[in-house]
C-alpha atoms as a PDB file:
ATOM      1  CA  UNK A   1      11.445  24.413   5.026  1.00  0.00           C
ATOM      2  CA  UNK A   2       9.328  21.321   6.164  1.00  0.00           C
ATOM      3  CA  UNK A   3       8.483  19.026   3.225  1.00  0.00           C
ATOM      4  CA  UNK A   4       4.662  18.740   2.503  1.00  0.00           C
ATOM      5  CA  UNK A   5       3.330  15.422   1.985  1.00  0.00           C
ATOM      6  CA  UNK A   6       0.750  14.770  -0.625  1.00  0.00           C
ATOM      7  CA  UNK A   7      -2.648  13.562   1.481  1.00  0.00           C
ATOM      8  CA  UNK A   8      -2.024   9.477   0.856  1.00  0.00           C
ATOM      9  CA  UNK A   9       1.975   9.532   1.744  1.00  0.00           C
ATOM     10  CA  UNK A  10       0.634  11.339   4.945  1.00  0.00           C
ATOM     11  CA  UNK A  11      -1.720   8.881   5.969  1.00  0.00           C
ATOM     12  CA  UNK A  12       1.050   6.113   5.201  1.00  0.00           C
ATOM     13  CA  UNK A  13       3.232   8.492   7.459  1.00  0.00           C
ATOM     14  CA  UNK A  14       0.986   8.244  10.206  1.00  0.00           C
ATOM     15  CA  UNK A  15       1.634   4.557  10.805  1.00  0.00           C
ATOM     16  CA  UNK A  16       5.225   4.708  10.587  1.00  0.00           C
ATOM     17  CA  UNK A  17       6.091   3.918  14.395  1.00  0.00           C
ATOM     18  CA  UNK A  18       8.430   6.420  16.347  1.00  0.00           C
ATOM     19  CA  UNK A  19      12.065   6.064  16.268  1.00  0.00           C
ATOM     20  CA  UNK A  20      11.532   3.686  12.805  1.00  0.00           C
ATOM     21  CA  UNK A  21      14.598   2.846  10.834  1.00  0.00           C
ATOM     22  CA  UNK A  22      12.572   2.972   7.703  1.00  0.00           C
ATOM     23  CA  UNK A  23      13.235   1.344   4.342  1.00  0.00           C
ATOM     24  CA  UNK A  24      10.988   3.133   1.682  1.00  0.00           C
ATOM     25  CA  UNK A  25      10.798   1.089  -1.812  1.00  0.00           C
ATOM     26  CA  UNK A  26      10.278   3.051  -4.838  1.00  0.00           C
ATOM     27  CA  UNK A  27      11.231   6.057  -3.220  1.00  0.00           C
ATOM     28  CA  UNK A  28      10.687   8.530  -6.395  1.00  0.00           C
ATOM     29  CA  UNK A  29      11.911  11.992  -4.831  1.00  0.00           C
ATOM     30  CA  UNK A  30      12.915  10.437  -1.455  1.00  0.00           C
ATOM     31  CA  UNK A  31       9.395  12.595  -0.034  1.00  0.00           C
ATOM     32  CA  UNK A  32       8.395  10.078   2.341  1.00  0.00           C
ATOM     33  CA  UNK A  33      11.590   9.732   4.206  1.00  0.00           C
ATOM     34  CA  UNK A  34      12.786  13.468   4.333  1.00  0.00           C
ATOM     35  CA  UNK A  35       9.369  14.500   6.062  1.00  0.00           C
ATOM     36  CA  UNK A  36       9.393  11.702   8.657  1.00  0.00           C
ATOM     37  CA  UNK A  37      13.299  12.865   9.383  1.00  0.00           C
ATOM     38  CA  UNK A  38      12.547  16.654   9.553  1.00  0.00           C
ATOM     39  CA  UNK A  39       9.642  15.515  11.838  1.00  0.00           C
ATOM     40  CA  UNK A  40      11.944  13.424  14.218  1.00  0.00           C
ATOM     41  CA  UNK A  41       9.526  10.740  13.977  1.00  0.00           C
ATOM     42  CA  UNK A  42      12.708   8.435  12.261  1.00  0.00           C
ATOM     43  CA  UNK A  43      16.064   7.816  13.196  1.00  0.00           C
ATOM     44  CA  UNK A  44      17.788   6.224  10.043  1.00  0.00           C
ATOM     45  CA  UNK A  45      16.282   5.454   6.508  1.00  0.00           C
ATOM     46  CA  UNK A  46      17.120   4.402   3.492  1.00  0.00           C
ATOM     47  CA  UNK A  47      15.367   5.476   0.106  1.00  0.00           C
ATOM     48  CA  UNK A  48      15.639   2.476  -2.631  1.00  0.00           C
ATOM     49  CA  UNK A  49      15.052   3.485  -6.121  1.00  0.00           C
ATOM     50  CA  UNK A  50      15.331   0.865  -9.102  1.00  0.00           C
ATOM     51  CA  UNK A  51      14.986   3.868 -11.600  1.00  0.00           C
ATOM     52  CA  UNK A  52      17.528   6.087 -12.620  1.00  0.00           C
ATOM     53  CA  UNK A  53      16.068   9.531 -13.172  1.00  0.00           C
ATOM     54  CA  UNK A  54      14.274   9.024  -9.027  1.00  0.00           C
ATOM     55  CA  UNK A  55      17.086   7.985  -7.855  1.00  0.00           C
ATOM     56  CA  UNK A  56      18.892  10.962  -8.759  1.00  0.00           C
ATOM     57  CA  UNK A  57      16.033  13.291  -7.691  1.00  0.00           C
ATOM     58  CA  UNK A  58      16.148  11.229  -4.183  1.00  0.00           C
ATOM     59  CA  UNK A  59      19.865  12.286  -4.069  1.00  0.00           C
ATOM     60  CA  UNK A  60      19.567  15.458  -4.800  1.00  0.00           C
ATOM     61  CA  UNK A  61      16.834  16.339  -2.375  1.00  0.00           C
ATOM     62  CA  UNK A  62      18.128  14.683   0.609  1.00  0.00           C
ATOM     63  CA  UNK A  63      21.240  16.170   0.156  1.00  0.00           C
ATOM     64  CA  UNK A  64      18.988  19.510  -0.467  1.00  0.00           C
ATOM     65  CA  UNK A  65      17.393  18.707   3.107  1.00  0.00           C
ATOM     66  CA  UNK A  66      20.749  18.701   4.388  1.00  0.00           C
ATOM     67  CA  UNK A  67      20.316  14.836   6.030  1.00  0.00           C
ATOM     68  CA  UNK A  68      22.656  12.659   3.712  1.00  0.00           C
ATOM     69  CA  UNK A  69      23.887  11.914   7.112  1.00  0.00           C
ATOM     70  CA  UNK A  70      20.643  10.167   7.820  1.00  0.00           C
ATOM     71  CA  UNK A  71      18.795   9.045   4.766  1.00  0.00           C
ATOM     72  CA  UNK A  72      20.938   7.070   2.725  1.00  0.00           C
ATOM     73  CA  UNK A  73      19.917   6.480  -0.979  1.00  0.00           C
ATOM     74  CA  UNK A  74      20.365   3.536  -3.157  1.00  0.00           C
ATOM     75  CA  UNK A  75      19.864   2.246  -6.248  1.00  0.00           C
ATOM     76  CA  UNK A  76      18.521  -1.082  -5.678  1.00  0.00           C
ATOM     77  CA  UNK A  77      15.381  -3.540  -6.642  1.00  0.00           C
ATOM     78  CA  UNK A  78      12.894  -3.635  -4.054  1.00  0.00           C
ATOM     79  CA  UNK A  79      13.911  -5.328  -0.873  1.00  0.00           C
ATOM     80  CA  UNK A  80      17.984  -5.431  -2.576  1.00  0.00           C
ATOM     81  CA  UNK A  81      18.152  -1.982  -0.976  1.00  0.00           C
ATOM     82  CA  UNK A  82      18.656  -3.154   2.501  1.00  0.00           C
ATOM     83  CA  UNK A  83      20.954  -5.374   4.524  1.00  0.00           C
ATOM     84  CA  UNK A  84      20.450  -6.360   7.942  1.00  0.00           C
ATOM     85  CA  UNK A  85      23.490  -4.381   9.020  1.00  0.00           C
ATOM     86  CA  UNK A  86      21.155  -1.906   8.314  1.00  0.00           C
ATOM     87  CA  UNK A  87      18.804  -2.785  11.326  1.00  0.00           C
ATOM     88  CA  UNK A  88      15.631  -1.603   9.208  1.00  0.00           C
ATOM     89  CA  UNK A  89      12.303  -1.924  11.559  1.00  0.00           C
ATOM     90  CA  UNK A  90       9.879  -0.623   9.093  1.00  0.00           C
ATOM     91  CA  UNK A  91       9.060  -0.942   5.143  1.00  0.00           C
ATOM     92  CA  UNK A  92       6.966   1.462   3.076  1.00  0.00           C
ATOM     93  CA  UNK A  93       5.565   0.061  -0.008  1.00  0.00           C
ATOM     94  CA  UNK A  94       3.617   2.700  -1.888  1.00  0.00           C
ATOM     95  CA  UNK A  95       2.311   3.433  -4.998  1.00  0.00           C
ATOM     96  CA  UNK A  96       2.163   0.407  -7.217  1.00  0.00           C
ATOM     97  CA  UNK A  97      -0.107  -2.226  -8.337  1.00  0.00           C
ATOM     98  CA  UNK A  98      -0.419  -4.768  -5.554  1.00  0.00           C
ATOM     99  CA  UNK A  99       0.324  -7.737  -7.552  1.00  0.00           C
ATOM    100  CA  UNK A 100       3.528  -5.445  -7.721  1.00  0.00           C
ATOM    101  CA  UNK A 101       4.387  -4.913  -4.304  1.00  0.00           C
ATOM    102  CA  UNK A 102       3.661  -9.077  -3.442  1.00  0.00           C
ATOM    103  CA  UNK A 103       6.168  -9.815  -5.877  1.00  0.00           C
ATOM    104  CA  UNK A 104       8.897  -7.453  -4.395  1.00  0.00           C
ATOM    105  CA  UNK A 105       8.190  -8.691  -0.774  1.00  0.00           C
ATOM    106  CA  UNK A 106       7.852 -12.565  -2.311  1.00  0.00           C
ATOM    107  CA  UNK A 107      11.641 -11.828  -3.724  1.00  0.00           C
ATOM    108  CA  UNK A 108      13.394 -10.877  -0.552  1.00  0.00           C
ATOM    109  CA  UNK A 109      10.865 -12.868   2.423  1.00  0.00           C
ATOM    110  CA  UNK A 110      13.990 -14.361   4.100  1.00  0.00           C
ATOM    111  CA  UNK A 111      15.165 -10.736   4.959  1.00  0.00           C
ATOM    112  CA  UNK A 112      11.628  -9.802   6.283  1.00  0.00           C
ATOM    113  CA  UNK A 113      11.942 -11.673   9.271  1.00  0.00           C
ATOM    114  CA  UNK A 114      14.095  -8.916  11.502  1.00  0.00           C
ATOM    115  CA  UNK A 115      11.268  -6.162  10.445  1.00  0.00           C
ATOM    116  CA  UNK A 116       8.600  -5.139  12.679  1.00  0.00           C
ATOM    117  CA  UNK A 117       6.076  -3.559  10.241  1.00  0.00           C
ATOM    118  CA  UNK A 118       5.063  -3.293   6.643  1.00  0.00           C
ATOM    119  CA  UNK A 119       3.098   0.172   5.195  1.00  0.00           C
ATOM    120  CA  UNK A 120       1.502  -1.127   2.235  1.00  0.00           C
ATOM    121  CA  UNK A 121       0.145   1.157  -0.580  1.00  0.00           C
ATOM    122  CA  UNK A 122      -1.465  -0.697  -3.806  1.00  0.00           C
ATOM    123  CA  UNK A 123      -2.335   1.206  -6.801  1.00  0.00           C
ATOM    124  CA  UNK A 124      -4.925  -1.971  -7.441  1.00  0.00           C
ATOM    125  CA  UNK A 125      -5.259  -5.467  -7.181  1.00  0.00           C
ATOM    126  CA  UNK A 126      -5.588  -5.012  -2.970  1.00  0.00           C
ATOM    127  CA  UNK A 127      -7.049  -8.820  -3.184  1.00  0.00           C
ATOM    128  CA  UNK A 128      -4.188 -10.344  -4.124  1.00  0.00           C
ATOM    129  CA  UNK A 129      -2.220  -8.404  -2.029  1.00  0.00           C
ATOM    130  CA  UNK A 130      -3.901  -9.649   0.940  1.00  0.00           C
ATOM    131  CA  UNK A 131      -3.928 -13.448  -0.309  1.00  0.00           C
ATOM    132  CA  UNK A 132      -0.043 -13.346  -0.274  1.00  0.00           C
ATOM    133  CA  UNK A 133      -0.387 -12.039   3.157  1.00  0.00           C
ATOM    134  CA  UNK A 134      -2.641 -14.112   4.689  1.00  0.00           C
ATOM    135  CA  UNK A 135      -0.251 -17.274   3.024  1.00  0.00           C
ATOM    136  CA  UNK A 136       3.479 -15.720   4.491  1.00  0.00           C
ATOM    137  CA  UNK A 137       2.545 -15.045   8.124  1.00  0.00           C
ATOM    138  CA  UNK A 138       1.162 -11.884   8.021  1.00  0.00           C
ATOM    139  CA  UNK A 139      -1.405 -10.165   9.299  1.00  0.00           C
ATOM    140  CA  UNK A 140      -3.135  -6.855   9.184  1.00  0.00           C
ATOM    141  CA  UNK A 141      -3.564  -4.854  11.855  1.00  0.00           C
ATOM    142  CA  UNK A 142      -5.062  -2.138  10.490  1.00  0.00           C
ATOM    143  CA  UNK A 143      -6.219  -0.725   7.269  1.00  0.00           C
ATOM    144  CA  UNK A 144      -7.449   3.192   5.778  1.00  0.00           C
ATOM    145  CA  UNK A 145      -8.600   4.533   2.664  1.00  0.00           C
ATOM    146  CA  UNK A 146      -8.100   7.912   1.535  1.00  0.00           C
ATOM    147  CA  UNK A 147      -9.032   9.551  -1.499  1.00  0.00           C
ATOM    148  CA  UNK A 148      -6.992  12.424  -3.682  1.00  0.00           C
ATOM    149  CA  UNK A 149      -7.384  13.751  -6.556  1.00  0.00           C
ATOM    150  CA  UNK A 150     -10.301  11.797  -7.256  1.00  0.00           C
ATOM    151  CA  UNK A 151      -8.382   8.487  -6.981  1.00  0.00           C
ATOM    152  CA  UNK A 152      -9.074   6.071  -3.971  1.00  0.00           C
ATOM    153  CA  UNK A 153      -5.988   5.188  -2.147  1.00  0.00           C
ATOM    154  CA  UNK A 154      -6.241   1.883   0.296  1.00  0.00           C
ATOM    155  CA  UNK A 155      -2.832   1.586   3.237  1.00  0.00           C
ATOM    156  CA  UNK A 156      -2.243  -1.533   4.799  1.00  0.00           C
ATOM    157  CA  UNK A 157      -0.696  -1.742   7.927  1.00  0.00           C
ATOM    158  CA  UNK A 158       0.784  -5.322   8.435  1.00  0.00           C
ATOM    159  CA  UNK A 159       2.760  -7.232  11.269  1.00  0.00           C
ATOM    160  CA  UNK A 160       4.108 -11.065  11.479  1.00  0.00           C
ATOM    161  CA  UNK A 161       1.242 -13.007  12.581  1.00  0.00           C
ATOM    162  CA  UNK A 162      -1.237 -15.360  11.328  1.00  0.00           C
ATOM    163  CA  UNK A 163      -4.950 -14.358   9.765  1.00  0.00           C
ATOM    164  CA  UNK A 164      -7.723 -16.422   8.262  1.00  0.00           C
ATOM    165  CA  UNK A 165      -9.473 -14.324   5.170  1.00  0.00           C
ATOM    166  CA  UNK A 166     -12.558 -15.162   3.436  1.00  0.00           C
ATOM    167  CA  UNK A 167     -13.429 -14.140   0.027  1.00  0.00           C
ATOM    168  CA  UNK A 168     -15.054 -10.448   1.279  1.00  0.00           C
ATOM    169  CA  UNK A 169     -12.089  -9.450   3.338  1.00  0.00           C
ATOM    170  CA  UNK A 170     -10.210  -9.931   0.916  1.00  0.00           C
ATOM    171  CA  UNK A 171     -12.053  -7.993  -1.642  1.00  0.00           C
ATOM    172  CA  UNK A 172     -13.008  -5.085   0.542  1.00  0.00           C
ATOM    173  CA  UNK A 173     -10.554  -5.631   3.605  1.00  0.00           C
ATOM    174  CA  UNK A 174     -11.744  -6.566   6.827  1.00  0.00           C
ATOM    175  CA  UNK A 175     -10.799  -3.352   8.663  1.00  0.00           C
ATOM    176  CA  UNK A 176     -12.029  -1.354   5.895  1.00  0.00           C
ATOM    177  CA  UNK A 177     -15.880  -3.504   5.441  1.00  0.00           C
ATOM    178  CA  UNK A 178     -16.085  -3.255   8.883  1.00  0.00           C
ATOM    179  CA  UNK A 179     -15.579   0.383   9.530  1.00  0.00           C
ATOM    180  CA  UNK A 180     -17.855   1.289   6.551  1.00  0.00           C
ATOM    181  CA  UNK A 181     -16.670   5.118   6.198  1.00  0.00           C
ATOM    182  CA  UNK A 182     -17.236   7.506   3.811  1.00  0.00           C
ATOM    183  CA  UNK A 183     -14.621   6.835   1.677  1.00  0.00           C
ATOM    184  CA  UNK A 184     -14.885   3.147   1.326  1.00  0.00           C
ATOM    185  CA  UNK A 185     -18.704   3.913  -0.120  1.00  0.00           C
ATOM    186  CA  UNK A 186     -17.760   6.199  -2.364  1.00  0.00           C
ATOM    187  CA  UNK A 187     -14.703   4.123  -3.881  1.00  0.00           C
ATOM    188  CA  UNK A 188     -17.485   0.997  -4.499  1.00  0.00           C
ATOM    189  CA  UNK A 189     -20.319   2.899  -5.418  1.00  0.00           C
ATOM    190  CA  UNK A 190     -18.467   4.096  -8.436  1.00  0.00           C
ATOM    191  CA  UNK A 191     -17.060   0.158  -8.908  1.00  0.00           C
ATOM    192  CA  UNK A 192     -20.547  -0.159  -8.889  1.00  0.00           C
ATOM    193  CA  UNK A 193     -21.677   2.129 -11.554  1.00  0.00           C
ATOM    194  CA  UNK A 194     -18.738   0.706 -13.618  1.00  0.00           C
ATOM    195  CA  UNK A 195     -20.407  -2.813 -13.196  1.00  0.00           C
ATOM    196  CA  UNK A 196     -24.187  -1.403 -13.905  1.00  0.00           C
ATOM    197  CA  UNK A 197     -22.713   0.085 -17.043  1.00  0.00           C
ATOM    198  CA  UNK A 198     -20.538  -3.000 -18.385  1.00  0.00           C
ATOM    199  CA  UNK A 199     -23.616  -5.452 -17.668  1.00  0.00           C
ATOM    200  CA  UNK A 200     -25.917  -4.725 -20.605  1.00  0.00           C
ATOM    201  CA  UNK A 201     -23.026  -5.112 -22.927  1.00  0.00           C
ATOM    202  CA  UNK A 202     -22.206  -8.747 -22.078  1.00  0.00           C
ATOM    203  CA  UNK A 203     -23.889 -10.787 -24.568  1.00  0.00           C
ATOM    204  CA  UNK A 204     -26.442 -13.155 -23.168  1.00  0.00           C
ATOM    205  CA  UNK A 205     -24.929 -16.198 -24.436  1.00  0.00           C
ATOM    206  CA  UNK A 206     -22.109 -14.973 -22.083  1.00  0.00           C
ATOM    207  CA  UNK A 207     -23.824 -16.378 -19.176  1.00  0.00           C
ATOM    208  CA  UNK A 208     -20.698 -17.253 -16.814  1.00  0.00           C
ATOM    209  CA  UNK A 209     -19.111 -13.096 -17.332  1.00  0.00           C
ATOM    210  CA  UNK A 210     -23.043 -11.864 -16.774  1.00  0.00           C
ATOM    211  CA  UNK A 211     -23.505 -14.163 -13.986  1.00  0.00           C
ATOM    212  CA  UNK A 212     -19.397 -13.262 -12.499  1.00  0.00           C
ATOM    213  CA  UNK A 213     -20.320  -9.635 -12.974  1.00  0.00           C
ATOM    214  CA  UNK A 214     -23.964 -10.036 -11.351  1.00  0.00           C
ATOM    215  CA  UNK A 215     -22.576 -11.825  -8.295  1.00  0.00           C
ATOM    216  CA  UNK A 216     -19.815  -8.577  -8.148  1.00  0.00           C
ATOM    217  CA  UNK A 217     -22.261  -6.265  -7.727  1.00  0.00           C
ATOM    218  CA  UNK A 218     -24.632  -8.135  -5.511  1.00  0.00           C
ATOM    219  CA  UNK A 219     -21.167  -8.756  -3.366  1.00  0.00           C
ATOM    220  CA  UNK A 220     -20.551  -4.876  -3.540  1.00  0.00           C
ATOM    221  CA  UNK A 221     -24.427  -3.840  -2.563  1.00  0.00           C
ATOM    222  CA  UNK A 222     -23.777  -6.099   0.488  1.00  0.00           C
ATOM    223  CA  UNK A 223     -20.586  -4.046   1.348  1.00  0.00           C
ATOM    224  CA  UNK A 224     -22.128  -0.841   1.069  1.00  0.00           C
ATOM    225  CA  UNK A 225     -25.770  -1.767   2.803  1.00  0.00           C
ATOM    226  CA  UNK A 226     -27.722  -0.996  -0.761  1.00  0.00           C
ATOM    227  CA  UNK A 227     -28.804  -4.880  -0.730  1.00  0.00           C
ATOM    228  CA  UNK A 228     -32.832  -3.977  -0.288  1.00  0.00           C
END
């Protein structure tokens, strides 16, 4: 039976490159990697888990999918999971905050150097994300947001490379601001209500939050072409 993907591991799917030897971090139930296998999109993956009770889930439902042959999981922090005997091209990141995620790949850098492509998935914090990006020789080469379940759900796509960010891209992300869709004005128009809400409740002798919180919004209207 083919494993369904909820609608944001999908999208991260997508982007995983044919033939991949994938390392996914934070595996939980090892999803991610058994759908890509049973797809024949991957050849080899590992499924790193730094939990206990996941890990053991992962286990069991590779061995379930009958590929413990090809998906090999371990109990490992972040990046710890993988050697480079283990020839891994691709890294999925996904589900945690992005502070998170910067840390993990700020841990093990040295060992980042063999792999082709990073799928990034923050939770929040998608700014600083992209900083430590932009200041470790990598770029982005492409970027979607998806929403489920009423959450909004930003994937980064990154490569080695070099990129020059400015304040906006890395708020919004350049791919993202530029392409404008649906999605993206939906996730900041509600920011946006949050803002318009939290506003009147800043004292007035607050004047550097009203004036931080003033310039957000003004920053967001731009984003979302509601500056008239």
């Amino acid at each position: 039976m083919q494993t369904v993907l909820s609608k944001r591991l999908a999208a991260v799917a997508e982007f995983v490159p044919q033939g991949a030897r994938l390392l996914d971090v934070g595996s939980d139930h090892a999803y991610l990697p058994i759908a890509l296998m049973e797809e024949g999109k991957i050849d080899f993956a590992i499924a790193g888990e730094v939990v206990k009770g996941p890990y053991e889930s992962a286990v069991h439902n590779v061995a379930g999918a009958g590929l413990a042959d090809k998906i090999v999981v371990r109990l490992a922090d972040g990046l710890a999971a993988f050697e480079a005997s283990d020839k891994v091209t691709t890294i999925t990141i996904c589900g945690m905050g992005g502070g998170l995620i910067a840390d993990i790949l700020a841990a093990g850098v040295e060992k980042l150097a063999s792999v082709d492509r990073l799928i990034l998935q923050p939770n929040n914090r998608e700014d600083e994300l992209r900083a430590w990006l932009m200041n470790n020789g990598f770029k982005l080469v492409t970027e979607e947001i998806v929403t489920e379940n009423d959450k909004f759900y930003e994937i980064m796509v990154v490569e080695h490379g070099q990129m020059t960010l400015s304040e906006t891209d890395l708020r919004f992300g350049p791919f993202l601001n530029q392409e404008k869709s649906a999605v993206f004005k939906a996730r900041w128009q509600r920011e946006l209500k949050k803002l318009e809400i939290a506003l009147p409740h800043v004292p007035e002798n607050r004047v550097d939050d009203r004036a931080a919180i003033s310039q957000k919004m003004t920053a967001i209207k731009e984003a979302i072409n509601e500056s008239k």
